[in-house]
N, C-alpha and C. Protein backbone atom coordinates (compact mmCIF):
# COMPACT_ATOMS: atom_id res chain seq x y z
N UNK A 1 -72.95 -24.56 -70.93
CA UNK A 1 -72.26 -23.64 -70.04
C UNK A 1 -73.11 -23.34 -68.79
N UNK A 2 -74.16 -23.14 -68.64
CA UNK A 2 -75.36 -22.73 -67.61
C UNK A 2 -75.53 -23.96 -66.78
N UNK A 3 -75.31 -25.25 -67.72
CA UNK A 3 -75.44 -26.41 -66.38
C UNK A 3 -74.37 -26.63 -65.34
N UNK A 4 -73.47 -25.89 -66.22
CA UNK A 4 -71.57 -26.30 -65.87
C UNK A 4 -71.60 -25.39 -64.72
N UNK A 5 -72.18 -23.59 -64.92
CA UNK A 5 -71.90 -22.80 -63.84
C UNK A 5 -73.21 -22.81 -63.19
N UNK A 6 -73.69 -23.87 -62.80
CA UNK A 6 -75.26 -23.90 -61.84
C UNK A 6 -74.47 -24.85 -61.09
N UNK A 7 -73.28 -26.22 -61.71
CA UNK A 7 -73.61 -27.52 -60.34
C UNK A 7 -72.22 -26.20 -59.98
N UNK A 8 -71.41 -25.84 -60.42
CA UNK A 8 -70.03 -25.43 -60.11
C UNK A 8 -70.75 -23.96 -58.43
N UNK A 9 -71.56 -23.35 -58.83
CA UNK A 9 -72.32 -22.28 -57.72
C UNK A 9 -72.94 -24.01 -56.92
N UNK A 10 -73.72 -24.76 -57.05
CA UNK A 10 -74.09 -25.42 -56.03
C UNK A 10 -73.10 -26.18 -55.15
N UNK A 11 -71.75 -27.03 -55.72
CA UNK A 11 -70.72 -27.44 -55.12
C UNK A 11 -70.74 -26.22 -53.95
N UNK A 12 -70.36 -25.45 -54.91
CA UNK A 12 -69.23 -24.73 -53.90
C UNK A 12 -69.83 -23.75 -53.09
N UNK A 13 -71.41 -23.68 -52.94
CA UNK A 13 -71.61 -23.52 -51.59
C UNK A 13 -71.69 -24.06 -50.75
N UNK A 14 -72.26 -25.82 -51.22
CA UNK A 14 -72.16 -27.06 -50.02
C UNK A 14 -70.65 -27.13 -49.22
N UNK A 15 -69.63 -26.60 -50.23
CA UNK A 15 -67.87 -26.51 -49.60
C UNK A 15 -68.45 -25.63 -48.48
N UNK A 16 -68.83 -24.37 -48.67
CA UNK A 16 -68.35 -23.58 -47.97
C UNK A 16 -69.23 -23.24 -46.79
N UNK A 17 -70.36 -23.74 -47.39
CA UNK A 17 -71.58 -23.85 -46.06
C UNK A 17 -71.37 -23.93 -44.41
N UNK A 18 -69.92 -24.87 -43.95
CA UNK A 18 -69.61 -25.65 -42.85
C UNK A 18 -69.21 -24.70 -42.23
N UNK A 19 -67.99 -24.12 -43.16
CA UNK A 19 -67.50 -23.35 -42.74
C UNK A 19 -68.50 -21.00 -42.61
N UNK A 20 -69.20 -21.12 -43.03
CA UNK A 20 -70.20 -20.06 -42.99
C UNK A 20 -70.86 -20.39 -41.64
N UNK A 21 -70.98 -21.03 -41.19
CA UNK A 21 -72.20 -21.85 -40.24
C UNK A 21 -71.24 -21.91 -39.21
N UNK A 22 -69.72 -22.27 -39.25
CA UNK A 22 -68.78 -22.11 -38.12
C UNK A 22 -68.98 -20.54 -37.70
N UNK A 23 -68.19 -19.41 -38.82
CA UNK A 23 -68.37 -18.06 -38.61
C UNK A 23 -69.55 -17.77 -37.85
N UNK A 24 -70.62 -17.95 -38.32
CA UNK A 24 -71.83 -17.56 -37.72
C UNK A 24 -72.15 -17.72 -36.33
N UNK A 25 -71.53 -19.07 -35.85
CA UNK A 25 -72.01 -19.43 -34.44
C UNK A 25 -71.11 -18.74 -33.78
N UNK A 26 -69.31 -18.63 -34.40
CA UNK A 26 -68.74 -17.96 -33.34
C UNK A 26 -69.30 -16.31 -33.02
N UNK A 27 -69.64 -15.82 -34.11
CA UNK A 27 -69.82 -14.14 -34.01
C UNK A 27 -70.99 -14.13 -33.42
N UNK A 28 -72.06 -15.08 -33.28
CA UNK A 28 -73.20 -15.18 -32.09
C UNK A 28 -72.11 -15.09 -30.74
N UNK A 29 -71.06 -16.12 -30.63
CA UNK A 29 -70.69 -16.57 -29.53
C UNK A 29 -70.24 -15.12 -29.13
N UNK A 30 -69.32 -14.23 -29.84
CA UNK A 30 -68.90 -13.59 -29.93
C UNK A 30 -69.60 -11.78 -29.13
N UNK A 31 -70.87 -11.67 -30.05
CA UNK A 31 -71.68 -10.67 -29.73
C UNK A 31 -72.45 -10.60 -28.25
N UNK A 32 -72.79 -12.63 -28.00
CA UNK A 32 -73.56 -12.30 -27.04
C UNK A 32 -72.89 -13.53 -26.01
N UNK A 33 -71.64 -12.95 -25.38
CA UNK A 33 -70.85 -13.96 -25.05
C UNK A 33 -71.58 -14.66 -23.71
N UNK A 34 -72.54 -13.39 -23.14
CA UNK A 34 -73.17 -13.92 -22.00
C UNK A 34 -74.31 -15.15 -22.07
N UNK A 35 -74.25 -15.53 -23.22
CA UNK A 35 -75.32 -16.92 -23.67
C UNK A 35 -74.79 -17.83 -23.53
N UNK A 36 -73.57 -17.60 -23.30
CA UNK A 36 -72.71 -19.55 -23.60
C UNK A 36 -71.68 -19.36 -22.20
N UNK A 37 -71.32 -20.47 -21.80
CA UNK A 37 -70.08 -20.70 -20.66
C UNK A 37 -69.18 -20.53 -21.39
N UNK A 38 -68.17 -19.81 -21.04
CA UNK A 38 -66.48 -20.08 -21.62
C UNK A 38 -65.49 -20.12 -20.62
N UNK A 39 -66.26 -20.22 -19.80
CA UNK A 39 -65.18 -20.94 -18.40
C UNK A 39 -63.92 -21.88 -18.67
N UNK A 40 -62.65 -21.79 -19.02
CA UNK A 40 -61.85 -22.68 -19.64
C UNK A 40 -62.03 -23.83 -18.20
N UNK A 41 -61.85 -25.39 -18.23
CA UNK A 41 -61.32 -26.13 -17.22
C UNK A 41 -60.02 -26.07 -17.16
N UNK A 42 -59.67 -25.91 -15.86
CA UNK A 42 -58.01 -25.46 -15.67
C UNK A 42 -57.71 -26.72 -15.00
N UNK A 43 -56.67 -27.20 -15.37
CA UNK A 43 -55.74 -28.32 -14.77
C UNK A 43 -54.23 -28.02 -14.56
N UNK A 44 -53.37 -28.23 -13.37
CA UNK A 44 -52.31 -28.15 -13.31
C UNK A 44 -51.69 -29.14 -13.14
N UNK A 45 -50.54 -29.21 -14.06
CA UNK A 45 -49.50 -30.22 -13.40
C UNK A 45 -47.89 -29.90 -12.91
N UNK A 46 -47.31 -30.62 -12.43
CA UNK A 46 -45.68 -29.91 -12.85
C UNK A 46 -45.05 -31.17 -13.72
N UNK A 47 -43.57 -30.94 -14.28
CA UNK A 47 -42.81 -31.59 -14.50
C UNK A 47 -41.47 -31.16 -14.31
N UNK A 48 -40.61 -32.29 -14.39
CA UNK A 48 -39.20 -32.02 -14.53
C UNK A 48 -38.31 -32.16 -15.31
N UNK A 49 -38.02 -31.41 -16.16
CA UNK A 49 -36.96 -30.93 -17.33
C UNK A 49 -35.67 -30.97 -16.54
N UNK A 50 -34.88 -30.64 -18.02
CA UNK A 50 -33.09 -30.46 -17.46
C UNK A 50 -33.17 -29.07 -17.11
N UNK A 51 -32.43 -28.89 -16.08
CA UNK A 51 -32.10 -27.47 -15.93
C UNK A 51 -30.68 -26.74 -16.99
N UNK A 52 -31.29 -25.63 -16.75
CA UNK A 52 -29.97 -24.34 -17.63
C UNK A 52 -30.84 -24.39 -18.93
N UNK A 53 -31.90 -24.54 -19.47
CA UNK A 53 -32.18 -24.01 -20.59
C UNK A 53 -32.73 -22.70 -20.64
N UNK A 54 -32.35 -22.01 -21.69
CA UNK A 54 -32.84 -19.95 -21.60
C UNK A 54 -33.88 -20.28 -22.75
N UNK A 55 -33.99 -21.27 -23.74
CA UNK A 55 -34.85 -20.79 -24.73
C UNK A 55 -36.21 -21.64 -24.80
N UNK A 56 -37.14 -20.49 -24.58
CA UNK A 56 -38.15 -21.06 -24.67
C UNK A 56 -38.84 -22.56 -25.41
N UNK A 57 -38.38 -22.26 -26.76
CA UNK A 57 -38.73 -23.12 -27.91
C UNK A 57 -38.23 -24.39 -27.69
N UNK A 58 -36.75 -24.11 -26.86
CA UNK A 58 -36.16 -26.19 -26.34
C UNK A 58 -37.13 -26.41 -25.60
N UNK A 59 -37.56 -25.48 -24.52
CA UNK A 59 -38.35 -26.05 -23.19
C UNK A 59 -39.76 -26.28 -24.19
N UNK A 60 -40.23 -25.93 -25.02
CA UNK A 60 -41.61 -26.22 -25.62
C UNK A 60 -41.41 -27.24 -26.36
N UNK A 61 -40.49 -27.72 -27.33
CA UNK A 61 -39.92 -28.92 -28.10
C UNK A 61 -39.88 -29.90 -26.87
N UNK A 62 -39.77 -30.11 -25.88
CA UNK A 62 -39.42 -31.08 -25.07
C UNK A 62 -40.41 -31.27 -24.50
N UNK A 63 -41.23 -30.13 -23.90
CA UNK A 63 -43.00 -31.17 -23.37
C UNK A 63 -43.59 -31.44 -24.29
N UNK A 64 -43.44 -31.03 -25.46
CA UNK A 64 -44.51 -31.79 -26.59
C UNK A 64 -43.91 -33.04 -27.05
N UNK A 65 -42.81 -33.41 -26.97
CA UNK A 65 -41.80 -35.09 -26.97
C UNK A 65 -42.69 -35.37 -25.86
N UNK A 66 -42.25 -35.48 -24.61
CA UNK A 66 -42.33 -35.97 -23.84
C UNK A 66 -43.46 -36.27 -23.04
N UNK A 67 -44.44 -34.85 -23.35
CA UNK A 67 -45.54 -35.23 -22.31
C UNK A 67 -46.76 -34.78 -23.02
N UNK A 68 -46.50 -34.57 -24.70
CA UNK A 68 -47.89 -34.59 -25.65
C UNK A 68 -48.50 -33.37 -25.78
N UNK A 69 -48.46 -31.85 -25.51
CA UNK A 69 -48.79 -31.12 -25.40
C UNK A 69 -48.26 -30.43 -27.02
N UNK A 70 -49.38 -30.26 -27.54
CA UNK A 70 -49.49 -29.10 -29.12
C UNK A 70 -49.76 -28.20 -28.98
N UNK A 71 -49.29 -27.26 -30.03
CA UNK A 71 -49.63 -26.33 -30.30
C UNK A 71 -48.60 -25.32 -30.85
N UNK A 72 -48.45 -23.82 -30.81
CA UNK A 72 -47.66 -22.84 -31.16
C UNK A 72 -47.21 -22.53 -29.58
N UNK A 73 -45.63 -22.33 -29.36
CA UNK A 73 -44.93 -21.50 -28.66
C UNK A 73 -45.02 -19.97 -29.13
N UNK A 74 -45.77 -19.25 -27.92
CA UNK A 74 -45.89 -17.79 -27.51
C UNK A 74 -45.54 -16.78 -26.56
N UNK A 75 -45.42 -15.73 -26.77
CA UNK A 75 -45.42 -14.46 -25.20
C UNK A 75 -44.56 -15.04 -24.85
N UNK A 76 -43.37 -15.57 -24.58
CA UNK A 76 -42.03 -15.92 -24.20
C UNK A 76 -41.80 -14.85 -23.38
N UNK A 77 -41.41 -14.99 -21.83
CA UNK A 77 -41.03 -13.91 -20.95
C UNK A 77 -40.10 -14.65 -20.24
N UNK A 78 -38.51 -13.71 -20.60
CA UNK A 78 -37.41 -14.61 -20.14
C UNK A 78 -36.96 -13.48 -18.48
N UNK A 79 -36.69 -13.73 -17.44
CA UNK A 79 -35.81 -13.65 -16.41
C UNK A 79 -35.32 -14.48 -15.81
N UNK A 80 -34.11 -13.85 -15.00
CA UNK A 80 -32.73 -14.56 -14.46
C UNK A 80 -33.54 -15.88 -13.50
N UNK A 81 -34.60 -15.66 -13.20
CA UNK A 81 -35.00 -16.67 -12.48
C UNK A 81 -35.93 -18.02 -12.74
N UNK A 82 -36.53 -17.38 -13.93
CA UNK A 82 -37.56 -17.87 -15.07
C UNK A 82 -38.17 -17.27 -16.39
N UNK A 83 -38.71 -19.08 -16.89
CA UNK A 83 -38.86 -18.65 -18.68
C UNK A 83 -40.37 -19.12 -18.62
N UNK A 84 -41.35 -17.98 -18.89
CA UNK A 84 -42.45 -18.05 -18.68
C UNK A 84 -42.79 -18.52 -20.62
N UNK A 85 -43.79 -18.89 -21.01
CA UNK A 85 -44.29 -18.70 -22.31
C UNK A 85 -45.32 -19.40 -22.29
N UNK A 86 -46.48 -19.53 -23.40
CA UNK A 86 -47.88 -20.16 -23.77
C UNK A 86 -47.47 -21.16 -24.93
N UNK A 87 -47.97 -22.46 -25.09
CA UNK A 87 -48.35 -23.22 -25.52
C UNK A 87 -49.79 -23.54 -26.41
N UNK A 88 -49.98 -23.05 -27.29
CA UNK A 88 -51.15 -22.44 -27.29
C UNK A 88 -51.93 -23.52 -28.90
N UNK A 89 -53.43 -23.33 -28.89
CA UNK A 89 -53.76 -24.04 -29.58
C UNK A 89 -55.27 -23.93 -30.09
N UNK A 90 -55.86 -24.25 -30.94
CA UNK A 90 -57.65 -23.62 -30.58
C UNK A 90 -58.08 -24.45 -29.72
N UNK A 91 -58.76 -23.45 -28.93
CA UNK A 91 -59.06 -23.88 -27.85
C UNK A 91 -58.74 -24.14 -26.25
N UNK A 92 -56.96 -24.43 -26.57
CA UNK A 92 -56.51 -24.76 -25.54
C UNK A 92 -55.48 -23.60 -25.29
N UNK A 93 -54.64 -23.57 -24.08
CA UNK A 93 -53.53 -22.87 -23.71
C UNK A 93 -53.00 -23.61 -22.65
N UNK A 94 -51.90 -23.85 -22.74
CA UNK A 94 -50.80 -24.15 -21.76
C UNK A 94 -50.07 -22.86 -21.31
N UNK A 95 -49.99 -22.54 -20.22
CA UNK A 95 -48.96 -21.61 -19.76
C UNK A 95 -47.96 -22.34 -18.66
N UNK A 96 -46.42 -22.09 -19.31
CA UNK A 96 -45.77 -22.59 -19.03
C UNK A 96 -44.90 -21.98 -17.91
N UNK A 97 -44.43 -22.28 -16.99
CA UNK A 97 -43.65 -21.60 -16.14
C UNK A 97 -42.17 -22.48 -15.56
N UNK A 98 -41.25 -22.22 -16.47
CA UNK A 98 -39.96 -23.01 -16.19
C UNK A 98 -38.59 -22.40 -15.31
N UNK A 99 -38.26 -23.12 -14.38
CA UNK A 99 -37.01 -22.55 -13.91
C UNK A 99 -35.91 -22.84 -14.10
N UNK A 100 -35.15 -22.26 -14.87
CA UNK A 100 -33.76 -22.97 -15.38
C UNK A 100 -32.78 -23.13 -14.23
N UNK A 101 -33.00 -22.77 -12.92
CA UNK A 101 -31.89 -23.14 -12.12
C UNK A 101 -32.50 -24.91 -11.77
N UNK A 102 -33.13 -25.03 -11.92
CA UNK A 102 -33.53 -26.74 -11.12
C UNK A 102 -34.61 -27.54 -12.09
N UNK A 103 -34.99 -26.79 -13.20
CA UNK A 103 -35.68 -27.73 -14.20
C UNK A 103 -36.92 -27.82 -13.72
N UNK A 104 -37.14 -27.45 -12.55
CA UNK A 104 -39.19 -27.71 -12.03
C UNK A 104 -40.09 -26.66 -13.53
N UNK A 105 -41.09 -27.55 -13.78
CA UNK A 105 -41.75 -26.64 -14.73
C UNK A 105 -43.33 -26.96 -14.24
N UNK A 106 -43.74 -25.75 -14.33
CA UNK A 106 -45.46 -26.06 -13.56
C UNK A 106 -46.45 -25.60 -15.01
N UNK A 107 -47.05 -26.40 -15.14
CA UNK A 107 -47.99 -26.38 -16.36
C UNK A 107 -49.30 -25.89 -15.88
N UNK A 108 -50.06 -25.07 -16.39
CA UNK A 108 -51.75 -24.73 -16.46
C UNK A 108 -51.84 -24.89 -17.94
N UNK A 109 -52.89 -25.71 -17.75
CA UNK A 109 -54.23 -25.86 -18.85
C UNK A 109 -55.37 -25.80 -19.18
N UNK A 110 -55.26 -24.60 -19.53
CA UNK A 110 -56.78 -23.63 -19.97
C UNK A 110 -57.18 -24.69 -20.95
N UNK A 111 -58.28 -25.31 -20.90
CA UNK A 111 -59.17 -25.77 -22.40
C UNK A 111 -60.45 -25.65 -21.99
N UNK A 112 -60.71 -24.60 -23.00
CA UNK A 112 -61.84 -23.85 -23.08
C UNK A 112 -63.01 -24.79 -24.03
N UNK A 113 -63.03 -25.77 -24.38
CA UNK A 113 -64.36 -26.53 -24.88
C UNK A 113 -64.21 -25.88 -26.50
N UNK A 114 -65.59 -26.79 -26.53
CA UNK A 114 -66.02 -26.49 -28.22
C UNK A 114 -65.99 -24.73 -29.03
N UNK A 115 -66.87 -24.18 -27.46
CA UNK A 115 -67.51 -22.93 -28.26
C UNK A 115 -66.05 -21.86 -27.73
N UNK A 116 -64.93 -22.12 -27.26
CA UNK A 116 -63.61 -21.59 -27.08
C UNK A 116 -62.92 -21.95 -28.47
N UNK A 117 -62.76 -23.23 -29.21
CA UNK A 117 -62.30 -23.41 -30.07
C UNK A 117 -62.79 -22.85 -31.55
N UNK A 118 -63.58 -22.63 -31.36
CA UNK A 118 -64.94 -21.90 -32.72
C UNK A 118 -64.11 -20.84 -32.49
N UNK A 119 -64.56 -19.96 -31.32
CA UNK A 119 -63.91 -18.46 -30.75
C UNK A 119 -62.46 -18.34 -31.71
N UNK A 120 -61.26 -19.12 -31.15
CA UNK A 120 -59.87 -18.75 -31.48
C UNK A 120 -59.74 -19.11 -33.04
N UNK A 121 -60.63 -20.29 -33.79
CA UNK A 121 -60.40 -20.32 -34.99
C UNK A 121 -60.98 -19.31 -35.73
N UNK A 122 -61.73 -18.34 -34.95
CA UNK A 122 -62.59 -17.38 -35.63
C UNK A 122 -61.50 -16.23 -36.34
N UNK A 123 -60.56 -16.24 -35.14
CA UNK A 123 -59.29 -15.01 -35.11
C UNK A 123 -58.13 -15.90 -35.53
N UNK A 124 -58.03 -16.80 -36.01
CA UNK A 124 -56.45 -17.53 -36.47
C UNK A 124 -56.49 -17.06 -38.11
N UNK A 125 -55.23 -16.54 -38.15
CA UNK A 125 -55.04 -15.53 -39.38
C UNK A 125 -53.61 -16.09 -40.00
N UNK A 126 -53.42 -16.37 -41.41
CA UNK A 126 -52.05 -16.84 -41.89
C UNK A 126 -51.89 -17.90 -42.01
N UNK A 127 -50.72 -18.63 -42.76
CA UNK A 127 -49.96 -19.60 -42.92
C UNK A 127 -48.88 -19.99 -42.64
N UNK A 128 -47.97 -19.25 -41.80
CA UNK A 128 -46.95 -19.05 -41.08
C UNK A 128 -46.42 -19.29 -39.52
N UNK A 129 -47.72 -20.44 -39.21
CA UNK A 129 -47.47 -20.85 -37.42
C UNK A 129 -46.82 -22.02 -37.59
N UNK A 130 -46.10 -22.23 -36.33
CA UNK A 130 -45.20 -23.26 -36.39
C UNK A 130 -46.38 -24.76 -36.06
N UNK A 131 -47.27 -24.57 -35.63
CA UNK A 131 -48.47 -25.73 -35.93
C UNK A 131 -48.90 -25.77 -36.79
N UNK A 132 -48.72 -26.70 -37.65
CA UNK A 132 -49.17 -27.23 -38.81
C UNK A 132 -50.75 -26.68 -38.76
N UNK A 133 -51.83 -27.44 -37.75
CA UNK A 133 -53.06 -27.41 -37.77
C UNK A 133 -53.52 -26.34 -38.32
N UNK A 134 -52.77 -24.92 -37.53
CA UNK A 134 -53.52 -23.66 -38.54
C UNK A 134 -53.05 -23.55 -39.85
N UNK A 135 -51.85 -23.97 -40.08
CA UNK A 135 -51.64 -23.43 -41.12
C UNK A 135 -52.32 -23.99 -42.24
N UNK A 136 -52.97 -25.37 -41.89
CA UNK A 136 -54.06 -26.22 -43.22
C UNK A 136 -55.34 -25.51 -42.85
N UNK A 137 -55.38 -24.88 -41.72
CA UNK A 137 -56.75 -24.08 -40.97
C UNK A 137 -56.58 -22.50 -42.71
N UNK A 138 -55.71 -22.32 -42.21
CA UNK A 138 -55.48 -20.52 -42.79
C UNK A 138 -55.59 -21.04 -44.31
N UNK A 139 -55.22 -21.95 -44.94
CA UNK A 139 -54.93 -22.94 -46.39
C UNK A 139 -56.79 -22.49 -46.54
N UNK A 140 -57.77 -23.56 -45.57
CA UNK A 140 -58.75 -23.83 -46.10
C UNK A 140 -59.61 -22.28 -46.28
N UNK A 141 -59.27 -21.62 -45.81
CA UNK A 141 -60.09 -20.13 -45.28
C UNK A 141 -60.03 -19.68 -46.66
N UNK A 142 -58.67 -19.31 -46.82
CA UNK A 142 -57.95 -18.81 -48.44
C UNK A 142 -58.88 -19.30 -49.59
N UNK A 143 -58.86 -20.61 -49.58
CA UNK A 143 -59.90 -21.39 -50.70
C UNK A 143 -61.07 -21.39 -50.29
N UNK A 144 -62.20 -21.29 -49.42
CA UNK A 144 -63.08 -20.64 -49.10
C UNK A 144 -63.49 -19.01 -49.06
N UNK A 145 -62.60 -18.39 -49.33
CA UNK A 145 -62.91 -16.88 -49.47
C UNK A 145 -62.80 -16.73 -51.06
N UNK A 146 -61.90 -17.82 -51.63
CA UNK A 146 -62.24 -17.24 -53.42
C UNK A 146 -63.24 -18.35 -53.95
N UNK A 147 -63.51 -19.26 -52.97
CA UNK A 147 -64.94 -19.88 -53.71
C UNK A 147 -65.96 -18.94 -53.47
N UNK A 148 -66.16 -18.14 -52.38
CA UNK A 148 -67.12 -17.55 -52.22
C UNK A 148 -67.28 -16.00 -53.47
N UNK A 149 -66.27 -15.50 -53.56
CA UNK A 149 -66.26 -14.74 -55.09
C UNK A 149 -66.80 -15.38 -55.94
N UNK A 150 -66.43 -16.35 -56.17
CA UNK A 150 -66.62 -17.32 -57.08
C UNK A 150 -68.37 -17.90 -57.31
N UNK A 151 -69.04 -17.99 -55.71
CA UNK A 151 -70.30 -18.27 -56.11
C UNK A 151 -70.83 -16.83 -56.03
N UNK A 152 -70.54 -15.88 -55.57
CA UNK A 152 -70.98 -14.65 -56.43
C UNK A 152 -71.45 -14.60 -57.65
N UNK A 153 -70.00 -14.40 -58.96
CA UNK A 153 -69.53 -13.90 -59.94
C UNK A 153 -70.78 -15.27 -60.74
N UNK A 154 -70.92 -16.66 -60.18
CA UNK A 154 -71.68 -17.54 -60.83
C UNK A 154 -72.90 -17.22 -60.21
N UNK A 155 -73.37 -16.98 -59.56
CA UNK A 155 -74.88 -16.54 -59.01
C UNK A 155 -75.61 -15.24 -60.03
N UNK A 156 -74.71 -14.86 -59.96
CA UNK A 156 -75.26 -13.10 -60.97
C UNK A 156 -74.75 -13.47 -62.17
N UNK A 157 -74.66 -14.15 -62.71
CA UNK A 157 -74.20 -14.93 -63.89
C UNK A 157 -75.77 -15.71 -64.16
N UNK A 158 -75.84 -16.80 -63.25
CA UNK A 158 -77.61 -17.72 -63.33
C UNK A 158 -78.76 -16.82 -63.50
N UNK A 159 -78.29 -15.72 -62.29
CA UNK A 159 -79.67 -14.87 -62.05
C UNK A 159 -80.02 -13.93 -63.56
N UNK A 160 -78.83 -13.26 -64.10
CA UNK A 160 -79.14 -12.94 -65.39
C UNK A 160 -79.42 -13.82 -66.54
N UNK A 161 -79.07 -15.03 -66.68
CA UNK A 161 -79.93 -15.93 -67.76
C UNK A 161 -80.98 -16.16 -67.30
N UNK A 162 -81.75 -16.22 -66.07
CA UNK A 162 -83.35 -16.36 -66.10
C UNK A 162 -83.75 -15.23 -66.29
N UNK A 163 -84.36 -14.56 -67.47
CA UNK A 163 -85.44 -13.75 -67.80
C UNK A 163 -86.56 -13.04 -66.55
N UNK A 164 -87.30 -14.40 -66.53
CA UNK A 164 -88.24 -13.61 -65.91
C UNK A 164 -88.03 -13.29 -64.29
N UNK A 165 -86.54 -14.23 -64.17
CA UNK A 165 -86.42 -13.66 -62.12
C UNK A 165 -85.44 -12.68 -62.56
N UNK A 166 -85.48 -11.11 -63.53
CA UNK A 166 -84.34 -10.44 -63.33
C UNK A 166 -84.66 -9.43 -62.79
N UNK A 167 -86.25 -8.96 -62.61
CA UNK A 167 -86.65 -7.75 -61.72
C UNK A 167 -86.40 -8.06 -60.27
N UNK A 168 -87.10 -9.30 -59.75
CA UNK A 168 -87.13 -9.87 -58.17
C UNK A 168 -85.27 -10.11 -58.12
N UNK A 169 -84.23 -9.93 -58.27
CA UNK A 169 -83.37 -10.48 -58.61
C UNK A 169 -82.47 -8.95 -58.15
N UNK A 170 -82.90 -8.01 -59.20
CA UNK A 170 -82.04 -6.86 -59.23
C UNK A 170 -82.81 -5.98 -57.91
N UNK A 171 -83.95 -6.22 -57.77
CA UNK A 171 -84.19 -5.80 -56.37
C UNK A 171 -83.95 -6.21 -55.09
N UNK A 172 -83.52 -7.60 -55.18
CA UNK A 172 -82.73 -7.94 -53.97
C UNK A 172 -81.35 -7.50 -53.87
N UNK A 173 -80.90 -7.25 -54.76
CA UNK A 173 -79.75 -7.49 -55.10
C UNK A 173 -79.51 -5.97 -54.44
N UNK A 174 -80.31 -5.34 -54.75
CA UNK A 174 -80.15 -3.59 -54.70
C UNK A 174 -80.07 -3.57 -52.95
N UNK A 175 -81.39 -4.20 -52.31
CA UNK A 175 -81.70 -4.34 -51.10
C UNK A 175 -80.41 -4.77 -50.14
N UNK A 176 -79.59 -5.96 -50.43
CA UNK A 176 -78.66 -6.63 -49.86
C UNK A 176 -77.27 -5.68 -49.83
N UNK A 177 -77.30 -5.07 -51.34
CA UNK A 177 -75.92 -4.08 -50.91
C UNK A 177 -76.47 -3.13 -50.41
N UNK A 178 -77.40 -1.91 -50.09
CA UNK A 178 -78.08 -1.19 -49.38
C UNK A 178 -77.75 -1.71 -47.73
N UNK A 179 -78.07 -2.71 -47.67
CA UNK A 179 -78.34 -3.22 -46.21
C UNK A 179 -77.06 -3.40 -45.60
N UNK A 180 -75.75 -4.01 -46.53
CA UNK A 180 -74.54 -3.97 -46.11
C UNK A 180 -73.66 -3.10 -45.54
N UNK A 181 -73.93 -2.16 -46.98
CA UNK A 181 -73.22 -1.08 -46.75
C UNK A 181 -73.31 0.04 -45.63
N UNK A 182 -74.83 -0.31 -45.18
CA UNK A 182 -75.08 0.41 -44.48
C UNK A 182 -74.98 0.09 -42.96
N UNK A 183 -74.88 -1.75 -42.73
CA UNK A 183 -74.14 -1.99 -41.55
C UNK A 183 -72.45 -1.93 -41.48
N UNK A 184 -71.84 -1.30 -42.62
CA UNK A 184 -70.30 -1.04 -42.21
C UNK A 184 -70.44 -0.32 -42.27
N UNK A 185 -71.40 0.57 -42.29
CA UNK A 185 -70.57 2.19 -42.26
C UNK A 185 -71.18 2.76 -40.82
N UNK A 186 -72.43 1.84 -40.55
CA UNK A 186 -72.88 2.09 -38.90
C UNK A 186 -71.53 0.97 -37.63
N UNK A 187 -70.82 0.24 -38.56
CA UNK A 187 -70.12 -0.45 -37.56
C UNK A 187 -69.12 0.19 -37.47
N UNK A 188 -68.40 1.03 -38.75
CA UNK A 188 -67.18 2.06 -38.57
C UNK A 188 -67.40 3.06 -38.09
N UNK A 189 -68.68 3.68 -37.87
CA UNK A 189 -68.71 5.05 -37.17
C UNK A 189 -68.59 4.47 -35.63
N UNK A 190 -68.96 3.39 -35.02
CA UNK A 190 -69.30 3.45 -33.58
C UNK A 190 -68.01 2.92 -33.40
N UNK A 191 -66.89 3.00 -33.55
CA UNK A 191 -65.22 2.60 -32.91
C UNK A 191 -64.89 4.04 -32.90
C-alpha cells in the first residue's frame, strides 16, 4: 500500500507541476505587471460580408468559415447602424465592427503574446464556452485541483508512516498553515 500511495503522490505531482508553474508565472505576471511588456500587436483589416445581418453570432460564424479567426463570441453591442462584438481567445481578441446596411466589417487584432495568454488562461473559468479550447482548458483545471487534494491526503498519509520525519513534518506542517492562513486573512482585510 505505501509503494502504491508514494508512485500515485509522485505521478501526480509531475501531472500537475506544468500546470502550478503556469499559475505561478502568471500571478508574477500579474503582481508585477510592470516587469513584462503586454503591449498586445494590433493589426487591422476589413472585410466584406452580406449585408442585413442583426446577429452577432452569424456575423462571428462567418469570419471564422471564411477568414480563420477562433475563439468565443462576446460584449455583442447591437445599433440601427452597427453590430459591434469581440472575438475573443487566450491571448488574442478580435473586435469586430459590422455594418449591416453594406456588409463592410473592420477587424482589430489584439494578440497579446505568450505572457497575455498565461494572463487570460489564468482567469478562464468553466466548461460552458462555445470554444472548445477552454472548455478541455476548464476539464484539465477540474482534474488538477482534485489531484492536488489528492497529493495532499497521500503526502500526510507518507509523512505519517515515516516515524522518525513526524516531528520535522508536524512542524512544517504547523508552519505552512500558520503562514497561509495568515496571508488570506492579510489579503481579505486589504479589499
Amino acid at each position: 500500500m505505501y509503494r502504491y500511495l508514494r508512485n500515485t503522490h509522485l505521478f501526480l505531482g509531475l501531472f500537475c507541476s506544468l500546470y502550478l508553474l503556469m499559475y505561478g508565472v502568471s500571478s508574477v505576471q500579474m503582481a508585477h505587471s510592470h516587469w513584462f511588456s503586454m503591449r498586445p500587436a494590433v493589426t487591422e483589416t476589413h472585410a466584406a460580408l452580406a449585408p442585413g445581418t442583426t446577429d452577432a453570432r452569424q456575423v462571428a460564424r462567418e469570419l471564422m468559415d471564411r477568414y480563420g479567426l477562433r475563439g468565443e463570441a462576446e460584449r455583442a453591442r447591437v445599433t440601427p447602424d452597427q453590430l459591434s462584438f469581440n472575438i475573443a481567445r487566450s491571448g488574442t481578441v478580435y473586435q469586430i465592427e459590422y455594418s449591416p446596411a453594406t456588409g463592410n466589417t473592420h477587424i482589430r487584432d489584439n494578440h497579446a503574446g505568450f505572457m497575455g495568454m498565461l494572463n487570460r488562461i489564468h482567469h478562464a473559468k468553466g466548461l460552458w464556452h462555445d470554444y472548445w479550447v477552454l472548455n478541455a482548458w476548464g476539464a484539465f483545471v477540474a482534474v488538477v485541483s482534485a489531484a492536488l487534494f489528492l497529493i495532499g491526503a497521500t503526502g500526510i498519509y507518507l509523512w505519517f508512516k515515516l516515524h522518525q520525519e513526524r516531528v520535522i513534518g508536524a512542524i512544517l506542517l504547523v508552519i505552512s498553515l500558520g503562514y497561509s492562513l495568515t496571508l488570506m486573512v492579510l489579503a481579505r482585510s486589504a479589499w
